[in-house]
C-alpha atoms as a PDB file:
ATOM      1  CA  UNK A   1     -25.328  -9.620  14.478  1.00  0.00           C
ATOM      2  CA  UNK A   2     -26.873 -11.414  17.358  1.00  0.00           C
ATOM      3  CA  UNK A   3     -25.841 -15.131  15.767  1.00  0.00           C
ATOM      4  CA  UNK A   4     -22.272 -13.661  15.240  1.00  0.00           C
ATOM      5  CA  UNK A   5     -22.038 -12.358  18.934  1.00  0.00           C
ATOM      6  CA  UNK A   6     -23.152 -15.874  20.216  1.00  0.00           C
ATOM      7  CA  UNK A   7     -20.929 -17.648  17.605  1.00  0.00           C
ATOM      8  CA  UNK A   8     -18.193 -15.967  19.310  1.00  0.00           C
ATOM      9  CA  UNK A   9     -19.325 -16.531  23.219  1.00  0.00           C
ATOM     10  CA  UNK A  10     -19.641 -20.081  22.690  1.00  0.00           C
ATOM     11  CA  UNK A  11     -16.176 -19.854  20.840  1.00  0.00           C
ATOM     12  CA  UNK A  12     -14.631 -18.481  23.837  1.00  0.00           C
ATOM     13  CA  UNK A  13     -16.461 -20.801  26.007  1.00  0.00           C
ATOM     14  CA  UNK A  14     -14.845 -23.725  24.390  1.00  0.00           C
ATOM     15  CA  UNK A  15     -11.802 -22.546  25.141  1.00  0.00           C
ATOM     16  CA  UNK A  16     -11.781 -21.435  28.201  1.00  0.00           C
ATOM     17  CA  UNK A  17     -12.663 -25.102  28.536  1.00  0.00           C
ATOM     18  CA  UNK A  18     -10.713 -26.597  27.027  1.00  0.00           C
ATOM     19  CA  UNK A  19      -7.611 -24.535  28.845  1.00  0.00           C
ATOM     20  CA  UNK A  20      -9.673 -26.219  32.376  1.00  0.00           C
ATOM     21  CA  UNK A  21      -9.212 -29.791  30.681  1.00  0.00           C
ATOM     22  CA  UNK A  22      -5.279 -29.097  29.658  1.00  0.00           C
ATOM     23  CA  UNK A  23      -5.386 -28.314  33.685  1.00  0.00           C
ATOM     24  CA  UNK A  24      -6.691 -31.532  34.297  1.00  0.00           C
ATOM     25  CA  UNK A  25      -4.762 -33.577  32.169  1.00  0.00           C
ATOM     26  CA  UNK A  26      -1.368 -31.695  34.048  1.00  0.00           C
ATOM     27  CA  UNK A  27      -2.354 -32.098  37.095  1.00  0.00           C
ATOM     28  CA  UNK A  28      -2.161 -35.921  36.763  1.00  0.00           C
ATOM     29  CA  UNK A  29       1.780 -36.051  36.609  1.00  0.00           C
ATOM     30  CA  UNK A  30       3.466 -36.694  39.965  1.00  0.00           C
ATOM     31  CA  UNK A  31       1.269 -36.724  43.438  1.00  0.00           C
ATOM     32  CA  UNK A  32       2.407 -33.949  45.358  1.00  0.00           C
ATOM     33  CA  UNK A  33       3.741 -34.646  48.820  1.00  0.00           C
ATOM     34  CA  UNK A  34       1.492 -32.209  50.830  1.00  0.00           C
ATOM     35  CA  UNK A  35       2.983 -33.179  54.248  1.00  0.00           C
ATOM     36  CA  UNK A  36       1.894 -30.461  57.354  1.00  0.00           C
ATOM     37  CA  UNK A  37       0.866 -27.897  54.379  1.00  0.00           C
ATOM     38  CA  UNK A  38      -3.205 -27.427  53.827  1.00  0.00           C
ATOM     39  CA  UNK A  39      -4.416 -28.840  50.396  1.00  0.00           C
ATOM     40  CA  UNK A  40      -5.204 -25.079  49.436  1.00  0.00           C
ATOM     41  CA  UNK A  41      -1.421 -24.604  48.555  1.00  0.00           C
ATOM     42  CA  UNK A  42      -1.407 -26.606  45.335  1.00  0.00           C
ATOM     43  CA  UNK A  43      -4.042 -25.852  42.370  1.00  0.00           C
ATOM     44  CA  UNK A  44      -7.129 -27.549  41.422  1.00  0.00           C
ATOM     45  CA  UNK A  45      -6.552 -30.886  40.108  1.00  0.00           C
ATOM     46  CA  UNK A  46      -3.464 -31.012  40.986  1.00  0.00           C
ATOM     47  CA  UNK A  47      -2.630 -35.125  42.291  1.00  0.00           C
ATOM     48  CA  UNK A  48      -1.016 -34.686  46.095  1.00  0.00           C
ATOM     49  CA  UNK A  49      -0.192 -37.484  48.610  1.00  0.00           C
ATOM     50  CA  UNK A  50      -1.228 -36.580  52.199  1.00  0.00           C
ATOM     51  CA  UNK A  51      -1.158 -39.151  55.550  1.00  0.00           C
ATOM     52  CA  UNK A  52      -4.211 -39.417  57.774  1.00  0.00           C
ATOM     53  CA  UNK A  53      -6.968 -41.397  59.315  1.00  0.00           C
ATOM     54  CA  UNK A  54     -10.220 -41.961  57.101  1.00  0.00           C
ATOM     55  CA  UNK A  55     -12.910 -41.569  59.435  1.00  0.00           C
ATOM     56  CA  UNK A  56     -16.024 -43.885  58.672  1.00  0.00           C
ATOM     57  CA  UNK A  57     -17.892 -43.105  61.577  1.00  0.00           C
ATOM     58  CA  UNK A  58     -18.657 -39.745  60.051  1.00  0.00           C
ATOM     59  CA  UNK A  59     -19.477 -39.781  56.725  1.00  0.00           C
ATOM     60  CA  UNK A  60     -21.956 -37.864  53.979  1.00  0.00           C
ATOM     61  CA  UNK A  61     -23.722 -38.833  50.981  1.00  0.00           C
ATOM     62  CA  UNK A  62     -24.211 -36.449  48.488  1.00  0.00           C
ATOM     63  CA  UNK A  63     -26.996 -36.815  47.074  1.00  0.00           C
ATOM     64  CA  UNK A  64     -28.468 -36.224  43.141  1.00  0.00           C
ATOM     65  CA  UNK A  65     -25.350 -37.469  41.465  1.00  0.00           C
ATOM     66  CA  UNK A  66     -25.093 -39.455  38.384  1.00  0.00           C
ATOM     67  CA  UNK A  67     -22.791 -42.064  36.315  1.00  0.00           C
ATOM     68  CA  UNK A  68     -23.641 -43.421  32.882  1.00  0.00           C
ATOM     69  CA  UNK A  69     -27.124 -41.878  33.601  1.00  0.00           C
ATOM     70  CA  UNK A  70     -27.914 -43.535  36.902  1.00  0.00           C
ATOM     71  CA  UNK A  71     -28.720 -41.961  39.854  1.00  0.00           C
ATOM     72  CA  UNK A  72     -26.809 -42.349  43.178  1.00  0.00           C
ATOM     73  CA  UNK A  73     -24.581 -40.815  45.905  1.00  0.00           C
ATOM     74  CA  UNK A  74     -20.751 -39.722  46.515  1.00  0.00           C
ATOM     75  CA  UNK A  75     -19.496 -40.726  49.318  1.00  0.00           C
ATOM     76  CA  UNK A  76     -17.640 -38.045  51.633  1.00  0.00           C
ATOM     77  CA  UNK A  77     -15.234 -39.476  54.492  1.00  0.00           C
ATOM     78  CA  UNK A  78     -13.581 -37.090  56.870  1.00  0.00           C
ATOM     79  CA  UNK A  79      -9.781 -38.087  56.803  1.00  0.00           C
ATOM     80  CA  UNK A  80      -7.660 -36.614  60.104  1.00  0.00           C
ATOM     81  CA  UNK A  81      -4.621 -35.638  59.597  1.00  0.00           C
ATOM     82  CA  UNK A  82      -1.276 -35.775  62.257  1.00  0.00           C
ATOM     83  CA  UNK A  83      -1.228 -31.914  62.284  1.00  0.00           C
ATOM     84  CA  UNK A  84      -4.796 -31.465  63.018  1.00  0.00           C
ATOM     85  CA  UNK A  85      -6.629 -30.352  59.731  1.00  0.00           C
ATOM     86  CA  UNK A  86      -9.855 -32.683  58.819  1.00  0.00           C
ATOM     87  CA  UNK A  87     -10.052 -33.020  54.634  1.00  0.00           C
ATOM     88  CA  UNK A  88     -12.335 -34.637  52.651  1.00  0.00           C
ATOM     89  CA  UNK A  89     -11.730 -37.232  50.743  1.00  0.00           C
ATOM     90  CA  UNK A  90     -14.652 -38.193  48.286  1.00  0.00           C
ATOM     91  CA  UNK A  91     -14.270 -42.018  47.769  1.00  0.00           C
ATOM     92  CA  UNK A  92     -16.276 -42.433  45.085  1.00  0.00           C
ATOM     93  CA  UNK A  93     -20.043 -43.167  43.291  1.00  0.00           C
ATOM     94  CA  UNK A  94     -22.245 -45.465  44.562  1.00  0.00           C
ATOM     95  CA  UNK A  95     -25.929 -46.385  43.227  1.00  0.00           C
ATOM     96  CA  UNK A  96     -29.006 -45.433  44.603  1.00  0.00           C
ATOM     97  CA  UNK A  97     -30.633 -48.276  46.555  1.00  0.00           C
ATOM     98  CA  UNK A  98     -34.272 -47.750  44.865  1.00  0.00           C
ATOM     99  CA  UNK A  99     -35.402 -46.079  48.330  1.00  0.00           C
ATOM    100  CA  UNK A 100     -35.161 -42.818  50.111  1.00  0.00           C
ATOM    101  CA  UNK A 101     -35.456 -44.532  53.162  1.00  0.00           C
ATOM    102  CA  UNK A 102     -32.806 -46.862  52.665  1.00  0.00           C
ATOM    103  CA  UNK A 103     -29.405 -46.024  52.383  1.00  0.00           C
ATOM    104  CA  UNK A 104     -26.040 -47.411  50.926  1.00  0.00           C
ATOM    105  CA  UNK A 105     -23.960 -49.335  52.970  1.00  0.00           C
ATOM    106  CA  UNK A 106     -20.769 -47.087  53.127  1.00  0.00           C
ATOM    107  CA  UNK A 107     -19.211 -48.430  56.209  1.00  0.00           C
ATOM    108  CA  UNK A 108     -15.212 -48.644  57.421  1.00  0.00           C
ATOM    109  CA  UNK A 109     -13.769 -50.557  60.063  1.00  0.00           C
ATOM    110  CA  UNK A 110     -11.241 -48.951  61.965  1.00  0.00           C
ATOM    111  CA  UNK A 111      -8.348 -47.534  59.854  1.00  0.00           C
ATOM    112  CA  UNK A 112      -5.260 -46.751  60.836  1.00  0.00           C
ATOM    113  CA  UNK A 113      -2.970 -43.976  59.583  1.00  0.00           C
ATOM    114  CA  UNK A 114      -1.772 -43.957  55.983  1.00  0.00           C
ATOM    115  CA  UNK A 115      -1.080 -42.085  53.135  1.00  0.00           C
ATOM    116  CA  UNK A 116      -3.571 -41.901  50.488  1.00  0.00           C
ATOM    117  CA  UNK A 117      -3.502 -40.150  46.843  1.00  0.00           C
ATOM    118  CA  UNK A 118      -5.394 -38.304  44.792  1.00  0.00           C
ATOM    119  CA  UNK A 119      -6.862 -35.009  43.097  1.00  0.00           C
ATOM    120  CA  UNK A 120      -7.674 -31.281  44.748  1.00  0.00           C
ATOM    121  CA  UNK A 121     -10.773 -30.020  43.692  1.00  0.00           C
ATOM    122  CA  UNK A 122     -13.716 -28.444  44.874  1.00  0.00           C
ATOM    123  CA  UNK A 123     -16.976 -28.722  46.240  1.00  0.00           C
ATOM    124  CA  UNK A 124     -20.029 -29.732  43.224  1.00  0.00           C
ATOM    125  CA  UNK A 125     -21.903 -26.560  42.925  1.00  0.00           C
ATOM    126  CA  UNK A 126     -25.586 -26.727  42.016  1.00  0.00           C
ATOM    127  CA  UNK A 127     -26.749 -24.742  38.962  1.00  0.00           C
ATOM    128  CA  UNK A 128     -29.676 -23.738  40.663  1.00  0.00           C
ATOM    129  CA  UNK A 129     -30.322 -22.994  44.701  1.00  0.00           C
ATOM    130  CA  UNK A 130     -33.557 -24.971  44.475  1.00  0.00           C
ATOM    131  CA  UNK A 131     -31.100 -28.147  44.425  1.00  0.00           C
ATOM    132  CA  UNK A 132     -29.564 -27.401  47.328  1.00  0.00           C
ATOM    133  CA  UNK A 133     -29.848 -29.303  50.763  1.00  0.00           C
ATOM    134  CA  UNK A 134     -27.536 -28.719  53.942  1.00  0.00           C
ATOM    135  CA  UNK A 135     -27.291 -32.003  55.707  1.00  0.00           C
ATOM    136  CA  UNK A 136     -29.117 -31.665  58.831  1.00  0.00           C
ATOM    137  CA  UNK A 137     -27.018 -31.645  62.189  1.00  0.00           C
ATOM    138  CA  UNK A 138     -29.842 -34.267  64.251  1.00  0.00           C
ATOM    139  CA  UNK A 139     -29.890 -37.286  61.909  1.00  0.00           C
ATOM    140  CA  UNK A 140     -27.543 -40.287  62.194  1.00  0.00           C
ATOM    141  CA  UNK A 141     -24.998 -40.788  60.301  1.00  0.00           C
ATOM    142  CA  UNK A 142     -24.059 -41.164  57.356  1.00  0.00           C
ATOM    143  CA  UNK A 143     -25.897 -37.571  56.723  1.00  0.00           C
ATOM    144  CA  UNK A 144     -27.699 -36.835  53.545  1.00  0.00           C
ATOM    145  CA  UNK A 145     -26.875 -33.616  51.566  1.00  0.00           C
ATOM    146  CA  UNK A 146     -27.325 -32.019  48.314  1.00  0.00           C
ATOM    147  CA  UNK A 147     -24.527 -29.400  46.958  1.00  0.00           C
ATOM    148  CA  UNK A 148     -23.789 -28.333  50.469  1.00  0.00           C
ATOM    149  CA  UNK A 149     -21.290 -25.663  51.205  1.00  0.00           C
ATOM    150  CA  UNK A 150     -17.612 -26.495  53.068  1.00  0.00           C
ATOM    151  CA  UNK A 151     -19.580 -24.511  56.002  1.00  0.00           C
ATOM    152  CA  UNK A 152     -22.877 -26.686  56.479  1.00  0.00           C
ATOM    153  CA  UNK A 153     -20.296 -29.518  56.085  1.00  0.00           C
ATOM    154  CA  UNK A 154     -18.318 -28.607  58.931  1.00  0.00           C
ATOM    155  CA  UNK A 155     -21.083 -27.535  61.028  1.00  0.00           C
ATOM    156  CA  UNK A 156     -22.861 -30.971  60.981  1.00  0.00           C
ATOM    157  CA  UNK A 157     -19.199 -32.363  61.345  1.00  0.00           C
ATOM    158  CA  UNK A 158     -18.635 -30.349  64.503  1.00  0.00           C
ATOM    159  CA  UNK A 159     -14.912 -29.733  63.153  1.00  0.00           C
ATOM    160  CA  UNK A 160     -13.529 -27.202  60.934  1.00  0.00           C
ATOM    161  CA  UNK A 161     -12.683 -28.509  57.879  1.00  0.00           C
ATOM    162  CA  UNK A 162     -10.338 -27.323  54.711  1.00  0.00           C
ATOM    163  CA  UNK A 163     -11.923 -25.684  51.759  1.00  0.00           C
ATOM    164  CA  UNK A 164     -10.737 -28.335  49.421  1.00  0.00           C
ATOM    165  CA  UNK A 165     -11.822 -32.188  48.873  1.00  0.00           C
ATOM    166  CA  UNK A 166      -9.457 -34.818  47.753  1.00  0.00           C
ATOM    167  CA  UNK A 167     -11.101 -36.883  44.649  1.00  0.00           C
ATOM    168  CA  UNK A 168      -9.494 -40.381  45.891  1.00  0.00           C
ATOM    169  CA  UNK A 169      -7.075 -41.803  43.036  1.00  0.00           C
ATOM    170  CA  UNK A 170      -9.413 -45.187  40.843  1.00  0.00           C
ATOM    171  CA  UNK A 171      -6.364 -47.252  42.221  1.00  0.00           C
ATOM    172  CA  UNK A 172      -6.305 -46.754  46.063  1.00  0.00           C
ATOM    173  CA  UNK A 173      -8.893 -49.055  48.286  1.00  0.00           C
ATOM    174  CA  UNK A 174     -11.516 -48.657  50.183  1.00  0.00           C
ATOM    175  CA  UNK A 175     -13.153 -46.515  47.488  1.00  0.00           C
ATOM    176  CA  UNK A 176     -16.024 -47.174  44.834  1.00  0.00           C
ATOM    177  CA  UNK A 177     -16.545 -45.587  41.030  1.00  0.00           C
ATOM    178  CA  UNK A 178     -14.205 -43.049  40.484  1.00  0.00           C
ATOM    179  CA  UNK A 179     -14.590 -42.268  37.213  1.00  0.00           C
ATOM    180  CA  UNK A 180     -12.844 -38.756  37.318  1.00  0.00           C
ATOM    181  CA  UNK A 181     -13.077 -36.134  34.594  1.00  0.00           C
ATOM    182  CA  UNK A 182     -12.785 -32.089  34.167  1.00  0.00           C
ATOM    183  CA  UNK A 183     -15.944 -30.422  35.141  1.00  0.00           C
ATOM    184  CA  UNK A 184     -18.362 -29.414  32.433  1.00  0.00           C
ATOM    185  CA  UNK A 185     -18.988 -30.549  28.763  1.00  0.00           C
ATOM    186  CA  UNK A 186     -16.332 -31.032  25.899  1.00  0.00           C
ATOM    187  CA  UNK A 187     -15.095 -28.135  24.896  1.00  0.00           C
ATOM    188  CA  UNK A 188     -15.419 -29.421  20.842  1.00  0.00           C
ATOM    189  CA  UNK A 189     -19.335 -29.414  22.290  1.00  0.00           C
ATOM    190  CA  UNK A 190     -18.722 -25.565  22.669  1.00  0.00           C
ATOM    191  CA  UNK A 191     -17.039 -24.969  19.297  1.00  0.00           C
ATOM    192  CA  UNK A 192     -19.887 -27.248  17.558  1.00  0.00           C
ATOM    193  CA  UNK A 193     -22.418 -24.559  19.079  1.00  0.00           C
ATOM    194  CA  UNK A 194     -20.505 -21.837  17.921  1.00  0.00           C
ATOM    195  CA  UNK A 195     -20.599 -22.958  14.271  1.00  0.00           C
ATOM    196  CA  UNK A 196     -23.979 -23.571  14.852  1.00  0.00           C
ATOM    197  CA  UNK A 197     -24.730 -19.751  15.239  1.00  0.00           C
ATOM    198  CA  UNK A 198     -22.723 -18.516  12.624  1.00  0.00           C
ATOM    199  CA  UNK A 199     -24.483 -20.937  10.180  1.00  0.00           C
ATOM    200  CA  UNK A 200     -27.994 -19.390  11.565  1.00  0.00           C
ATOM    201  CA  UNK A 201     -26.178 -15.581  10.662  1.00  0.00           C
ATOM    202  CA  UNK A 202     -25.148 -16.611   6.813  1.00  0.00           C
ATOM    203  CA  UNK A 203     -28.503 -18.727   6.428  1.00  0.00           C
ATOM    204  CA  UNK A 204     -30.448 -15.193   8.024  1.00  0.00           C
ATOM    205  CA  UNK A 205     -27.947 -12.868   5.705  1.00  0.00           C
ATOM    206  CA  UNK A 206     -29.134 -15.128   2.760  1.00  0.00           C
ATOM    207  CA  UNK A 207     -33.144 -15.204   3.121  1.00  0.00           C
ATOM    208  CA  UNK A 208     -32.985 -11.344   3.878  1.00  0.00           C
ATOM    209  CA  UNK A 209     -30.900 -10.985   0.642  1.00  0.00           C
ATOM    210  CA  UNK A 210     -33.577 -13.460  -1.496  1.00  0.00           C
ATOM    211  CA  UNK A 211     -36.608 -11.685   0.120  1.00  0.00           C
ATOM    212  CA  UNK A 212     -35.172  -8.420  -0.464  1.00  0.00           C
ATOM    213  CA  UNK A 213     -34.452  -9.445  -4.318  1.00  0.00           C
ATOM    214  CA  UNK A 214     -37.777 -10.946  -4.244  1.00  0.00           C
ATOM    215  CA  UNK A 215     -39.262  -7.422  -3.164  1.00  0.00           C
ATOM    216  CA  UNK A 216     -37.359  -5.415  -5.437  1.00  0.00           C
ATOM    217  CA  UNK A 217     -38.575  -7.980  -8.535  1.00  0.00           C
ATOM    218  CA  UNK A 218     -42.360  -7.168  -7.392  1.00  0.00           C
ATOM    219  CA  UNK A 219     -41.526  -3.100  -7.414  1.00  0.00           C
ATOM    220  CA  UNK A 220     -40.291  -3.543 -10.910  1.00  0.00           C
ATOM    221  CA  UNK A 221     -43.093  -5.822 -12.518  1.00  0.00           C
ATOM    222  CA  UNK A 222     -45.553  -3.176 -11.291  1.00  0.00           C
ATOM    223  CA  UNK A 223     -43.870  -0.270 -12.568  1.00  0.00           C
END
């Protein structure tokens, strides 16, 4: 009963996945014009156009994240908009130098106003608190930080900023690998599990059936 029960939770796992990577796939169609409006208006992944000023004088590295199983940084730029509201806008994956003492070079020039493109989404969460690290408000910049919250973020910024980031479109510039994808594993992965555990039930169904048989054989040859 157990293998069944999991059978089914990974099931329903898969597709409540794979319903989050149909949401991806939509929210590639048209950018969305945000103008004044905040970026928490439209959905998750959904592609918007917005105009501001990427500011490269205060930027943030976050820190344990991979591509094609190396280990690196995304890089976090604060882009000010006419109306006010400071966004986000994660330009990309960059490699880890081969020391914690020595960072990537990230730097902008001066930029002036201009729209840019590119997905909604949220904040990387970390599984476990452990891998958590605020960025701390007395180093230089560009600040260091592991799964921070939008909080800690604006705190070391010194400016409120909205609760969304903008994953910067692979064909805009001043951006590095951006290699975008729906968060978690396949959902087939999920499905694939779920057979798994319902091959585990019939193969545990079938040895208590053959060990019961067996037992019963035994009673009879001693009666």
């Amino acid at each position: 009963m157990l293998f069944i029960k999991l059978g089914f939770w990974q099931w329903n796992r898969g597709e409540a996945r794979q319903a989050e990577w149909d949401h991806f796939a939509r929210g590639a169609e048209k950018a969305a014009a945000l103008g004044s409006s905040s970026i928490d208006t439209v959905p998750r992944f959904q592609r918007v156009s917005l105009v501001g000023r990427l500011d490269g004088a205060h930027q943030f590295l976050l820190d344990n994240r991979t591509h094609d199983g190396h280990a690196g940084y995304e890089v976090l730029t604060p882009l000010e908009r006419p109306e006010g509201r400071v966004v986000l806008v994660d330009r990309g994956w960059v490699p880890f130098t081969g020391r914690r003492d020595t960072l990537p070079n990230i730097g902008l020039g001066p930029r002036a106003t201009r729209t840019i493109t590119g997905r909604a989404d949220n904040l990387p969460s970390a599984g476990l608190p452990s891998g958590r690290a605020a960025p701390s408000v007395n180093t230089d910049w560009p600040k260091l930080t592991s799964y921070p919250t939008m909080g800690e973020l604006s705190a070391a910024l010194g400016r409120p900023l909205e609760s969304r980031i903008v994953l910067l479109d692979p064909q805009e510039p001043d951006g590095y690998v951006r290699d975008w994808h729906p968060p978690g594993i396949q959902p087939v992965r999920h499905w694939s599990y779920a057979i798994q555990w319902w091959c585990f039930a019939v193969v545990t169904v079938i040895f208590w059936v053959v060990i019961g048989r067996k037992r019963a054989s035994e009673r009879a040859t001693r009666q």
